[in-house]
PDB file of N, CA and C in Angstrom:
ATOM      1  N   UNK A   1      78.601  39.657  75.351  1.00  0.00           N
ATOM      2  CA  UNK A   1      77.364  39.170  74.736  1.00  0.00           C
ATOM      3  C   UNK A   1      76.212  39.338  75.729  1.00  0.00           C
ATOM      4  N   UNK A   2      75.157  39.834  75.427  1.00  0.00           N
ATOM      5  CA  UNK A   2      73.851  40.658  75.848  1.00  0.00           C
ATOM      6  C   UNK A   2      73.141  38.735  76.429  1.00  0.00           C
ATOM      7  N   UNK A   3      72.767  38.892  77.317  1.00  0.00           N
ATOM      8  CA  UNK A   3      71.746  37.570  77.693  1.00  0.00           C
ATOM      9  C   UNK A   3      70.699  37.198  77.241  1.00  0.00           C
ATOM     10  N   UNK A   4      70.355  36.532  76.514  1.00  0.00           N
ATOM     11  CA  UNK A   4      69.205  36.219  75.559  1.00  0.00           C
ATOM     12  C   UNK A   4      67.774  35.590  77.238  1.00  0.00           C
ATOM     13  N   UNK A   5      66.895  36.105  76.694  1.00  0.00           N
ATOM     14  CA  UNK A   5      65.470  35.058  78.138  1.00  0.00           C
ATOM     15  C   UNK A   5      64.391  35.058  77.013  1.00  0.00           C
ATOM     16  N   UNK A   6      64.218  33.521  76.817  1.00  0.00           N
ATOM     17  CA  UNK A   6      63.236  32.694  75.761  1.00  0.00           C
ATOM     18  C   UNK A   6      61.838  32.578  76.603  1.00  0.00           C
ATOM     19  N   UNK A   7      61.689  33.301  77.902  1.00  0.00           N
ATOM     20  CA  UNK A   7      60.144  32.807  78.455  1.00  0.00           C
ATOM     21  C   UNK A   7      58.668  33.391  77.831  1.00  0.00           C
ATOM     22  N   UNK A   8      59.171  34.736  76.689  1.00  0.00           N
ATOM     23  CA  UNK A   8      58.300  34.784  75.889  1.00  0.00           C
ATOM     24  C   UNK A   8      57.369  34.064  74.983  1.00  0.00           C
ATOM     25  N   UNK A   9      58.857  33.336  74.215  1.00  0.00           N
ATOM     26  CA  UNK A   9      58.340  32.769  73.198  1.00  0.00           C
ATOM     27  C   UNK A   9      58.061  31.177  73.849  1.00  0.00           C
ATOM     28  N   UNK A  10      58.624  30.463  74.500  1.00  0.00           N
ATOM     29  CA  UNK A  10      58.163  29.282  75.260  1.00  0.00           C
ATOM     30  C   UNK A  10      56.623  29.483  75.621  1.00  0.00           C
ATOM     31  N   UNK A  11      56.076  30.397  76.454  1.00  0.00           N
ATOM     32  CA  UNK A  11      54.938  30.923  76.985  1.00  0.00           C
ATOM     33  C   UNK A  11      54.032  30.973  75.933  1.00  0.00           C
ATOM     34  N   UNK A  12      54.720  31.673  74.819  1.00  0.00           N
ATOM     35  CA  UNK A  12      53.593  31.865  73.223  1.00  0.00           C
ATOM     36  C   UNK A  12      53.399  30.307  72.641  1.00  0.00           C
ATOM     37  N   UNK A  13      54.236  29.385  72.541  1.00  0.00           N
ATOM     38  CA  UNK A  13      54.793  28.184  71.898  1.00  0.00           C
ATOM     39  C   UNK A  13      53.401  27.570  72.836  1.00  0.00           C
ATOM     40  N   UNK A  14      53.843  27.619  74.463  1.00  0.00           N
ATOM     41  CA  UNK A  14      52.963  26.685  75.386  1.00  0.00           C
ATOM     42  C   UNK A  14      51.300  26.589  74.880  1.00  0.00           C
ATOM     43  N   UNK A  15      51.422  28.080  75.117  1.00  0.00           N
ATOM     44  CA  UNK A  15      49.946  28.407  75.105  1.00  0.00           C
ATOM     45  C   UNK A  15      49.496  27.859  73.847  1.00  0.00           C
ATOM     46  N   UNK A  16      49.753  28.104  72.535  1.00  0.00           N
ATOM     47  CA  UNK A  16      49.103  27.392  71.055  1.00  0.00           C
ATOM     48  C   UNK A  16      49.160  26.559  71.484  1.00  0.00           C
ATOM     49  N   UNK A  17      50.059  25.241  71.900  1.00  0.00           N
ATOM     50  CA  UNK A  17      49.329  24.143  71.672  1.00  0.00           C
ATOM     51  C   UNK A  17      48.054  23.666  72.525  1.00  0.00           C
ATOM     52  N   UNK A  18      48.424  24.321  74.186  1.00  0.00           N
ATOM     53  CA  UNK A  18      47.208  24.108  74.874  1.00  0.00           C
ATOM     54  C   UNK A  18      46.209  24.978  74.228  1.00  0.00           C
ATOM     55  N   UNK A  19      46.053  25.699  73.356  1.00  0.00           N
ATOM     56  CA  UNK A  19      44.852  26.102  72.592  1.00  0.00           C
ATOM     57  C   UNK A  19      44.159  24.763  71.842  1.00  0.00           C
ATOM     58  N   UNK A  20      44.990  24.465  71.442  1.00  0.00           N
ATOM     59  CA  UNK A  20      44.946  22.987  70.023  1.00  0.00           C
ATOM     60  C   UNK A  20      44.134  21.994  70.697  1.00  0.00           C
ATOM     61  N   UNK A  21      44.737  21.863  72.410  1.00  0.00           N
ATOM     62  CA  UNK A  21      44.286  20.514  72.856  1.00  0.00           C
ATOM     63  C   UNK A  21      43.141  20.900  73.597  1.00  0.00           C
ATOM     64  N   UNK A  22      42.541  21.927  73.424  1.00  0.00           N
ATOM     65  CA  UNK A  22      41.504  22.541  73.828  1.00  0.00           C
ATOM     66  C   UNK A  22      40.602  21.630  74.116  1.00  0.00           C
ATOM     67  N   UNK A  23      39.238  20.583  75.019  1.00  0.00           N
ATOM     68  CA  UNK A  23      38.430  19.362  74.985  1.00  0.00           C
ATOM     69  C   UNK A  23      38.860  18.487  74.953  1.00  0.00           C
ATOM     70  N   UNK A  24      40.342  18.530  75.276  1.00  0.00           N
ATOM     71  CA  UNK A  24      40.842  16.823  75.443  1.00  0.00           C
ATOM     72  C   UNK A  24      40.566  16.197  76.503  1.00  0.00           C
ATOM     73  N   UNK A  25      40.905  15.318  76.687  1.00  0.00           N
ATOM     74  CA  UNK A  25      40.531  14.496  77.906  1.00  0.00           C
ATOM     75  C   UNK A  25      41.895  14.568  79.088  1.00  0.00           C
ATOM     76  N   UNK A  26      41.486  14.632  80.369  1.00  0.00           N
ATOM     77  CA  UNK A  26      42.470  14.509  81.380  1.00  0.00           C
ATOM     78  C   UNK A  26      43.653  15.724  81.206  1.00  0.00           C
ATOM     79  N   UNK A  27      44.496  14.796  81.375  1.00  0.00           N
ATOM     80  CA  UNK A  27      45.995  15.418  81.373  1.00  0.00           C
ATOM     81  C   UNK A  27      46.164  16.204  79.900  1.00  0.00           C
ATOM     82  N   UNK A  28      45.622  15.552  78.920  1.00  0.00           N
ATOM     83  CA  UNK A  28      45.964  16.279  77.838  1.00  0.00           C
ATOM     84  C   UNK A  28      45.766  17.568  77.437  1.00  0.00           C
ATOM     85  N   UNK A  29      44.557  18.078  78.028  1.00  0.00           N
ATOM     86  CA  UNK A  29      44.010  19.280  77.709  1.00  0.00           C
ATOM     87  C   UNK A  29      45.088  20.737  78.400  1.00  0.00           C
ATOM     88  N   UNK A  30      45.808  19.551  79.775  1.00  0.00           N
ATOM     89  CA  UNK A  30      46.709  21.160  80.167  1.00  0.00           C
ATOM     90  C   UNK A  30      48.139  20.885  80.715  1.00  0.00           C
ATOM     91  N   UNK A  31      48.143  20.223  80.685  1.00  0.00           N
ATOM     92  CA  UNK A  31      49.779  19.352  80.414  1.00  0.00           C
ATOM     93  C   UNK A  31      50.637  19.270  79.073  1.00  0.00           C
ATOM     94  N   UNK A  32      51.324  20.114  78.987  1.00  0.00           N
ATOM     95  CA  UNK A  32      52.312  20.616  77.863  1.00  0.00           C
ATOM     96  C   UNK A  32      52.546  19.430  77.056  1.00  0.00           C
ATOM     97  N   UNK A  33      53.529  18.621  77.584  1.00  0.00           N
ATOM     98  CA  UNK A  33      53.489  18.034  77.187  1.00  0.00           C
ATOM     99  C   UNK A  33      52.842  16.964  76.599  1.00  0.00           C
ATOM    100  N   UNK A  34      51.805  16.262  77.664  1.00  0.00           N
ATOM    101  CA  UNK A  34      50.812  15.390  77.030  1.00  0.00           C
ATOM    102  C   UNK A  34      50.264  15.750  75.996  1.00  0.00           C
ATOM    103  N   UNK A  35      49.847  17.296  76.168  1.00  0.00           N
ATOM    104  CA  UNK A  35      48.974  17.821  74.783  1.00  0.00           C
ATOM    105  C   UNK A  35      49.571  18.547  73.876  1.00  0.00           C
ATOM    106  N   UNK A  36      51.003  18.422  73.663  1.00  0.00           N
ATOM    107  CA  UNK A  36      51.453  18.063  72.396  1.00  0.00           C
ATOM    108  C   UNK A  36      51.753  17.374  71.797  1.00  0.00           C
ATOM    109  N   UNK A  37      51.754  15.729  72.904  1.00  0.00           N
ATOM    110  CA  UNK A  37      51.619  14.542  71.654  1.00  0.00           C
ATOM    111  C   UNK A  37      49.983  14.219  71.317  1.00  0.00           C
ATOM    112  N   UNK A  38      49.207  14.811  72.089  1.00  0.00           N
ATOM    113  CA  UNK A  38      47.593  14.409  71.194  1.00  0.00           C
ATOM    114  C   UNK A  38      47.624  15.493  70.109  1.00  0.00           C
ATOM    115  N   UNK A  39      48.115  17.155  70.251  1.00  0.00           N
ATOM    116  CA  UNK A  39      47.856  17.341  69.484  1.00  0.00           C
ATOM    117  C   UNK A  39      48.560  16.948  67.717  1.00  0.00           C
ATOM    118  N   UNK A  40      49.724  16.674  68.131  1.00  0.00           N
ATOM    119  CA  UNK A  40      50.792  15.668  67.001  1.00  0.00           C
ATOM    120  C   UNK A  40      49.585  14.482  66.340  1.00  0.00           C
ATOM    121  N   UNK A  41      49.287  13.467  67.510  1.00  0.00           N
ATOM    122  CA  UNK A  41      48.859  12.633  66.926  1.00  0.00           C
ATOM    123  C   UNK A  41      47.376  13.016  66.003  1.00  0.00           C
ATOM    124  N   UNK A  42      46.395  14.068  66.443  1.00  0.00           N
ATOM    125  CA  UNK A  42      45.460  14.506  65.914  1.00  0.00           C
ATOM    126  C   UNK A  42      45.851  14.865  64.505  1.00  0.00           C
ATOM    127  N   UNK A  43      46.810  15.614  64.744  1.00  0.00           N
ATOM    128  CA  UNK A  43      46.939  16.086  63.292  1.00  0.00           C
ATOM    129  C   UNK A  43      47.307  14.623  62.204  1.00  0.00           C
ATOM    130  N   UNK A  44      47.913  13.823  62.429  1.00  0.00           N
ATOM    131  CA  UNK A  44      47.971  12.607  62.152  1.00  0.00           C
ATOM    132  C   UNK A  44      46.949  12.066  61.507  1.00  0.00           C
ATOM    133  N   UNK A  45      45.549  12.050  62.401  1.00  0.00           N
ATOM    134  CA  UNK A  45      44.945  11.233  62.221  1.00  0.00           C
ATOM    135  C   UNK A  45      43.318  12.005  61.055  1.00  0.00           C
ATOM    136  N   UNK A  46      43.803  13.475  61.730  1.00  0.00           N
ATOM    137  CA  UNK A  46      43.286  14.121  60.772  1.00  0.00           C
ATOM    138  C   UNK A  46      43.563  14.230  59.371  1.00  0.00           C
ATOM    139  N   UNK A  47      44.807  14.322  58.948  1.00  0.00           N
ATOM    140  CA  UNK A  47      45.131  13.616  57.587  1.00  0.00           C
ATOM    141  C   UNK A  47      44.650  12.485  57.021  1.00  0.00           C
ATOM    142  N   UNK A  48      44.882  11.807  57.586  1.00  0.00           N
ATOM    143  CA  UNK A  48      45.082  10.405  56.909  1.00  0.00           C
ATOM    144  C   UNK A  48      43.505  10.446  56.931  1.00  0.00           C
ATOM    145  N   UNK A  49      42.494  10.992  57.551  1.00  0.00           N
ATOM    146  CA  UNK A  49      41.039  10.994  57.402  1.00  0.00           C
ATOM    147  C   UNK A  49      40.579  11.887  56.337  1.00  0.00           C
ATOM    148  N   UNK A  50      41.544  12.765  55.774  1.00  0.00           N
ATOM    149  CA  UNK A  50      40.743  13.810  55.397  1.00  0.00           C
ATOM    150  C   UNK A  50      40.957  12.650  53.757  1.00  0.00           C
ATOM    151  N   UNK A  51      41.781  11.464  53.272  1.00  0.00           N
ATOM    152  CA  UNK A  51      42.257  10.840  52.689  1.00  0.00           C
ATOM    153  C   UNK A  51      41.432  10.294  52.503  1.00  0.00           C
ATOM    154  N   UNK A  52      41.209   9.155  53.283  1.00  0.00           N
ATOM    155  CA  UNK A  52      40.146   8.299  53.442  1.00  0.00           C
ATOM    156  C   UNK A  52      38.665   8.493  53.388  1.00  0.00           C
ATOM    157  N   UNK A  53      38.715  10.005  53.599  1.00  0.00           N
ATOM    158  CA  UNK A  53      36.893   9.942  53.293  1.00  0.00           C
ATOM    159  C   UNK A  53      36.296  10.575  51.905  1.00  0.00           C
ATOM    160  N   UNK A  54      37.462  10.546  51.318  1.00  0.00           N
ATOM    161  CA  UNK A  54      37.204  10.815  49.136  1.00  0.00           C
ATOM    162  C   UNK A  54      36.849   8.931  49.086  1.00  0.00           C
ATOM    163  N   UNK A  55      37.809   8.089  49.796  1.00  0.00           N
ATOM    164  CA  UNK A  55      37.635   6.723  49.086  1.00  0.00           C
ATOM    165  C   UNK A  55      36.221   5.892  49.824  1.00  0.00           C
ATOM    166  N   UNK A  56      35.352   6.144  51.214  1.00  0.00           N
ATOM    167  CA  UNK A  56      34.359   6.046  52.013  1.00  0.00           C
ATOM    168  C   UNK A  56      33.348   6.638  51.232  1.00  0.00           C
ATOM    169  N   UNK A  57      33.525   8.003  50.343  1.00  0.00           N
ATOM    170  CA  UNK A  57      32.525   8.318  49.841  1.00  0.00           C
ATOM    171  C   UNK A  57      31.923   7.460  48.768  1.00  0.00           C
ATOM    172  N   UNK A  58      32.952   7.379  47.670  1.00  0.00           N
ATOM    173  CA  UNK A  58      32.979   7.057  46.651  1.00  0.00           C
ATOM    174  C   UNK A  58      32.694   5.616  46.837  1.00  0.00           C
ATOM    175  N   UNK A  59      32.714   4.750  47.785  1.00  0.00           N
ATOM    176  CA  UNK A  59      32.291   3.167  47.946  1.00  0.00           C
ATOM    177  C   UNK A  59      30.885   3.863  48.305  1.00  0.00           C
ATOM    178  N   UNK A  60      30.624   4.347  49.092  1.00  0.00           N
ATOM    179  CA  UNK A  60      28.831   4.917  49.068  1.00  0.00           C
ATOM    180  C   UNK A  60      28.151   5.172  48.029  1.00  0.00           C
ATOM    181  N   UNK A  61      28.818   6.155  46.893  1.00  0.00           N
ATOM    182  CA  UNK A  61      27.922   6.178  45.700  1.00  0.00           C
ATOM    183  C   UNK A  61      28.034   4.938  45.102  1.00  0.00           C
ATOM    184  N   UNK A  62      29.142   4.242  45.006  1.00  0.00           N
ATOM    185  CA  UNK A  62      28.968   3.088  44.198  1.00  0.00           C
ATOM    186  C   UNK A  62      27.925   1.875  44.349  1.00  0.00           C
ATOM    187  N   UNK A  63      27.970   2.160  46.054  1.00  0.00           N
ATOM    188  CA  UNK A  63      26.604   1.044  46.451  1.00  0.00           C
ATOM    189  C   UNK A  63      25.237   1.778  46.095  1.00  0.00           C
ATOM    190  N   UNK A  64      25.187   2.802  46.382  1.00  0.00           N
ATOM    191  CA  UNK A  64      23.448   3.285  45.954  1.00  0.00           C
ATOM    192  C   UNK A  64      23.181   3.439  44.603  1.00  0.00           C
ATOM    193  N   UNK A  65      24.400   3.830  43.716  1.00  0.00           N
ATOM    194  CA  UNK A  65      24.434   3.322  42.283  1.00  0.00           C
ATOM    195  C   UNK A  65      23.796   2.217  41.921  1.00  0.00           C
ATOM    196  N   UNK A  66      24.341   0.751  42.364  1.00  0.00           N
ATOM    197  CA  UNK A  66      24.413   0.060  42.014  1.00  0.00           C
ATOM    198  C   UNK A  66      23.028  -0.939  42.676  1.00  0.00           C
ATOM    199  N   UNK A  67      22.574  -0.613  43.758  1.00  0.00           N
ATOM    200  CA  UNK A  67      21.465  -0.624  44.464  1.00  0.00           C
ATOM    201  C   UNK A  67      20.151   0.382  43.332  1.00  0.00           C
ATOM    202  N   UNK A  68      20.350   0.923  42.779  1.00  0.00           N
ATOM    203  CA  UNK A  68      19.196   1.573  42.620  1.00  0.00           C
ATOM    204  C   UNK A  68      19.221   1.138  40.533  1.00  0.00           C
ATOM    205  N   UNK A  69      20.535   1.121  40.508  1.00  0.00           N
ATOM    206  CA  UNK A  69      20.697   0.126  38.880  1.00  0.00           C
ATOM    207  C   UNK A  69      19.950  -1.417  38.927  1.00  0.00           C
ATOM    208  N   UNK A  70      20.394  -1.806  40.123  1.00  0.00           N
ATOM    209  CA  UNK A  70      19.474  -3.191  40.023  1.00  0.00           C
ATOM    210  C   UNK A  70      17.690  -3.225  39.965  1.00  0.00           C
ATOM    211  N   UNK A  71      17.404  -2.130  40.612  1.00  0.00           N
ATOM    212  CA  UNK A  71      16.175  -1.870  40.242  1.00  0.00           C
ATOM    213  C   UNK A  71      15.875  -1.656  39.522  1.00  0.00           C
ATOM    214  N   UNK A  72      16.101  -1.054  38.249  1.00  0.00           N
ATOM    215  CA  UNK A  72      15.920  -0.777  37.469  1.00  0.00           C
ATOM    216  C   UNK A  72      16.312  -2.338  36.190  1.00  0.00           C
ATOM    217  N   UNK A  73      16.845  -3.336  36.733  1.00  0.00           N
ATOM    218  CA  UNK A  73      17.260  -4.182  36.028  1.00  0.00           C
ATOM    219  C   UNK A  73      18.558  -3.911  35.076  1.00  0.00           C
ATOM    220  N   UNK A  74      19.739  -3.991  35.864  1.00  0.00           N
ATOM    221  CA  UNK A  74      21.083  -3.678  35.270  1.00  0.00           C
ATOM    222  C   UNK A  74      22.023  -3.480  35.575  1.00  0.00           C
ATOM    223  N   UNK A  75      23.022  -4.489  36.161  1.00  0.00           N
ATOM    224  CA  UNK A  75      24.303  -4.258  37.032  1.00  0.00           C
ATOM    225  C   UNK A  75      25.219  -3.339  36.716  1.00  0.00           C
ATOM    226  N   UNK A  76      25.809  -2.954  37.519  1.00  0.00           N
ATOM    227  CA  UNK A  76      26.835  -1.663  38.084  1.00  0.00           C
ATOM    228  C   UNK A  76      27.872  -1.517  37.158  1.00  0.00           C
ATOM    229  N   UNK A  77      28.533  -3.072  37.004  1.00  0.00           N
ATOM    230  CA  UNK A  77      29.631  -2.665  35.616  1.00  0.00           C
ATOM    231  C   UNK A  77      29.520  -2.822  34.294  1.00  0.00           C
ATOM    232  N   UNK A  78      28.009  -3.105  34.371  1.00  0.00           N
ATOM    233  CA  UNK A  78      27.462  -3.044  32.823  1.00  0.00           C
ATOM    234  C   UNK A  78      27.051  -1.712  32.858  1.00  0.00           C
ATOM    235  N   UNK A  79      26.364  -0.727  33.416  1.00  0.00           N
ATOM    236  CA  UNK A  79      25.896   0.343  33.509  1.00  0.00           C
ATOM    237  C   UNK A  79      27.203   1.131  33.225  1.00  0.00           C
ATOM    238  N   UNK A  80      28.594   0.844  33.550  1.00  0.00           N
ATOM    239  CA  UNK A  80      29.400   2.158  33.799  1.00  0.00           C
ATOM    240  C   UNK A  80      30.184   1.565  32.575  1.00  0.00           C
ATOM    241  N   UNK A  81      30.609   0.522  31.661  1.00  0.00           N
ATOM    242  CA  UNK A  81      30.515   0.350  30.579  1.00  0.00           C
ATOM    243  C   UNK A  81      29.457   0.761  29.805  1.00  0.00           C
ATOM    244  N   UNK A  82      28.780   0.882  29.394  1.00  0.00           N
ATOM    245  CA  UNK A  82      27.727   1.826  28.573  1.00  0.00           C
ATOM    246  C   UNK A  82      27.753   2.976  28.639  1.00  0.00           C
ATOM    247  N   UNK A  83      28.080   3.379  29.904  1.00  0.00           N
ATOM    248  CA  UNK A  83      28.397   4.948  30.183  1.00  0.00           C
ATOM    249  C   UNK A  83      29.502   5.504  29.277  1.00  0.00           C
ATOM    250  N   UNK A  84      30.727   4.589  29.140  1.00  0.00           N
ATOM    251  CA  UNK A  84      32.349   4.471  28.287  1.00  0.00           C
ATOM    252  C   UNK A  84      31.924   4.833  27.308  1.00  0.00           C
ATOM    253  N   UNK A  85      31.236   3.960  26.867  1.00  0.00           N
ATOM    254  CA  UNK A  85      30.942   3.545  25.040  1.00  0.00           C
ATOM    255  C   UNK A  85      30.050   4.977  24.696  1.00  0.00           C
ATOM    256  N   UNK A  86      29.015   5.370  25.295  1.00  0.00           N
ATOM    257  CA  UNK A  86      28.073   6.205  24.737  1.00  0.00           C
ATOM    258  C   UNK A  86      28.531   7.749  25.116  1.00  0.00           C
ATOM    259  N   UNK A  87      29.908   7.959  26.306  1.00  0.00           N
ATOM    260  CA  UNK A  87      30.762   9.073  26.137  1.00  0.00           C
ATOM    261  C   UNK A  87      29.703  10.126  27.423  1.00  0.00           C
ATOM    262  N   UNK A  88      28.765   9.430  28.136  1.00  0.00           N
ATOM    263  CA  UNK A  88      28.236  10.143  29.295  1.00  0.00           C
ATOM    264  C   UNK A  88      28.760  10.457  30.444  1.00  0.00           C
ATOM    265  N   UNK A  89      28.905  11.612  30.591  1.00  0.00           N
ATOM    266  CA  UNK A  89      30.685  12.158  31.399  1.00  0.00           C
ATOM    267  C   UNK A  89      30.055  12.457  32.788  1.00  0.00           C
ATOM    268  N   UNK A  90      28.984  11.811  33.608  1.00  0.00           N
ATOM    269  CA  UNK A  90      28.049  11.800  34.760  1.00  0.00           C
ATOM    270  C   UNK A  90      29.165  11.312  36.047  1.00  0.00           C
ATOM    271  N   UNK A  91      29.275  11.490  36.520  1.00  0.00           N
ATOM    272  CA  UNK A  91      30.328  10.728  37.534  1.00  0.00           C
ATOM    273  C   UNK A  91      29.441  10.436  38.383  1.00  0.00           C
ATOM    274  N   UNK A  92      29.949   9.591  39.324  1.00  0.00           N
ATOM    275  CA  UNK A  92      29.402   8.502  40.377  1.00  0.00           C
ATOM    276  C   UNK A  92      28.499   9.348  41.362  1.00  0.00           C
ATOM    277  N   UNK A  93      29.238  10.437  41.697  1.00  0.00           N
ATOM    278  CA  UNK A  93      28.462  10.898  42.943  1.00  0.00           C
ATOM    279  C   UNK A  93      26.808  11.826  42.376  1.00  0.00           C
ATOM    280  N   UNK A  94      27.249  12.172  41.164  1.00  0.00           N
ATOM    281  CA  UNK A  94      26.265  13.173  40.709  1.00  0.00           C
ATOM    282  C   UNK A  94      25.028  12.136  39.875  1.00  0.00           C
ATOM    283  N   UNK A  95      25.887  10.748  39.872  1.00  0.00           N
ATOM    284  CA  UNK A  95      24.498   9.517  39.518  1.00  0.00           C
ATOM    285  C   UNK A  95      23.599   8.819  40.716  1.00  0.00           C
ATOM    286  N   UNK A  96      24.515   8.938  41.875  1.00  0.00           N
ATOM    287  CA  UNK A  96      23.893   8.355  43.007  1.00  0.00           C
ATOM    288  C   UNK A  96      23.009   9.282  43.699  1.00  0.00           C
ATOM    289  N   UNK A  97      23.527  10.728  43.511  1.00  0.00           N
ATOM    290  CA  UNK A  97      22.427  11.681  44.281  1.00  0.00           C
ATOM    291  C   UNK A  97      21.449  11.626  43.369  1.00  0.00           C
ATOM    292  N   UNK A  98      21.410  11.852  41.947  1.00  0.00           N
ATOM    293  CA  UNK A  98      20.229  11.454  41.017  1.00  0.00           C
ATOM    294  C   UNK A  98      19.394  10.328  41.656  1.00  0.00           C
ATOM    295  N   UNK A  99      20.069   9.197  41.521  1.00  0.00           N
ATOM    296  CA  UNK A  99      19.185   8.006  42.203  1.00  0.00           C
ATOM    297  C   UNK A  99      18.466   7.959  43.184  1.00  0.00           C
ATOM    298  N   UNK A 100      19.206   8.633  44.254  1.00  0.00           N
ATOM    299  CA  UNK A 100      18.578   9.232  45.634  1.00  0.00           C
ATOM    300  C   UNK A 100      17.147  10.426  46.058  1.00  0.00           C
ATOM    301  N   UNK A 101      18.091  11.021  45.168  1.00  0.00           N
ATOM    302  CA  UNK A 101      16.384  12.476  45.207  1.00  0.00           C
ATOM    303  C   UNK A 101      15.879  11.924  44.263  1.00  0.00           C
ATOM    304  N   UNK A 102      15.977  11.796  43.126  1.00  0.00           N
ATOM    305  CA  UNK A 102      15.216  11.781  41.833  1.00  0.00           C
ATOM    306  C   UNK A 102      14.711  10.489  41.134  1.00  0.00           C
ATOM    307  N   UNK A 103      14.274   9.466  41.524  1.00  0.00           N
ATOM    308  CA  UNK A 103      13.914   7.896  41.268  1.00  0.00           C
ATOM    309  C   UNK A 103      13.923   8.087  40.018  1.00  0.00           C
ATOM    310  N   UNK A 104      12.742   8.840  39.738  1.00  0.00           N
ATOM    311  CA  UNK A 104      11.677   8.914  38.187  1.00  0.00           C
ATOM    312  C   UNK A 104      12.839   9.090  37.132  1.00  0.00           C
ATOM    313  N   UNK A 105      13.201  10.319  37.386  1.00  0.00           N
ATOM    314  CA  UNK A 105      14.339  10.807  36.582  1.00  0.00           C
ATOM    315  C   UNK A 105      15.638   9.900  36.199  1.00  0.00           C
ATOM    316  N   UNK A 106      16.032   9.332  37.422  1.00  0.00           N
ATOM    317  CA  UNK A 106      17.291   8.810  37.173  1.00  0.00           C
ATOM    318  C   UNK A 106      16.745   7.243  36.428  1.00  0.00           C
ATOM    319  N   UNK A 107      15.064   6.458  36.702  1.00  0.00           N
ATOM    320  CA  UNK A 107      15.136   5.457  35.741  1.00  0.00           C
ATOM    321  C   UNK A 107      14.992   5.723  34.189  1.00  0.00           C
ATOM    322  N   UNK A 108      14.386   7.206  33.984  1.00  0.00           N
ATOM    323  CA  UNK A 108      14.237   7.785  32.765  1.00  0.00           C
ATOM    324  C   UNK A 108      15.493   7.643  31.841  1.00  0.00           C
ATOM    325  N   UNK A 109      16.842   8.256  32.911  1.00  0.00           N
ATOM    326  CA  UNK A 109      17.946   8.048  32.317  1.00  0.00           C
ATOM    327  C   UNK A 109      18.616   6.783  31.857  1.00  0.00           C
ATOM    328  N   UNK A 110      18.238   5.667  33.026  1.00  0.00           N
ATOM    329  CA  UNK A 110      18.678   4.711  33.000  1.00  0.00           C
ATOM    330  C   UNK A 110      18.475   4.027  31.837  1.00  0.00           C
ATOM    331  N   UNK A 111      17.263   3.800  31.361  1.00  0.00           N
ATOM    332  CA  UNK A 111      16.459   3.427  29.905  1.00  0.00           C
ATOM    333  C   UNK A 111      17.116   4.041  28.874  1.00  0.00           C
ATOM    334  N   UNK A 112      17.226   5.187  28.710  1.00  0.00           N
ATOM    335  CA  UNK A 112      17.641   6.052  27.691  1.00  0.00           C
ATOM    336  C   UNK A 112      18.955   5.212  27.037  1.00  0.00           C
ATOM    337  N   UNK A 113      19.970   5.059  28.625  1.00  0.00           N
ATOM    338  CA  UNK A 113      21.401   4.767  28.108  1.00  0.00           C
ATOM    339  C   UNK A 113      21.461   3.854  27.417  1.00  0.00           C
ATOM    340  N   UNK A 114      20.369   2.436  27.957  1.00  0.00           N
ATOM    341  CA  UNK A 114      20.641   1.534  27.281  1.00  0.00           C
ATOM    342  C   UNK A 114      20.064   1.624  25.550  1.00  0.00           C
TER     343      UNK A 114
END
């Protein structure tokens, strides 16, 4: 049996991850090991963020929604009940950027619904 030598692919293996941990801090950035548990844990934490910021958004439109409904005289879950009933298929984010750029417009709408 022919002798197998893995220092290729170890060397290829090393190097990606110290690519990954590329700006880390200290030890991590060139220490094999260290910077393959930041880069482990990054990826970690990058998930679970990429998760969390559909549900961060969506509490944002709901407050400037509901911030810019009161001005207009008309709370948030009365507004998105009326929305149900009258079949206006507007979703949250595309009502809050209304609210945001467009005041005039979005109280125009606001009136209308009711």
């Amino acid at each position: 049996m022919t002798r197998v030598k893995r220092g290729v692919m170890t060397k290829k293996r090393h190097k990606n991850v110290l690519e990954a941990a590329k700006g880390y801090r200290w030890g991590r950035k060139n220490l094999f090991t260290k910077a393959k548990e930041a880069v482990i844990k990054a990826g970690t934490y990058a998930r679970r963020d990429r998760r969390s910021k559909k549900r961060s958004f969506r509490r944002l439109w709901i407050t400037r929604l509901n911030t810019a409904l009161r001005l207009s005289g008309i709370k948030y879950r009365e507004f998105i009940a009326l929305e149900k009933t009258k079949n206006i298929a507007l979703d949250r984010k595309v009502l809050s950027q209304m609210a945001v750029e467009n005041p005039d417009v979005f109280k125009k709408f606001v009136e209308s619904a009711k």
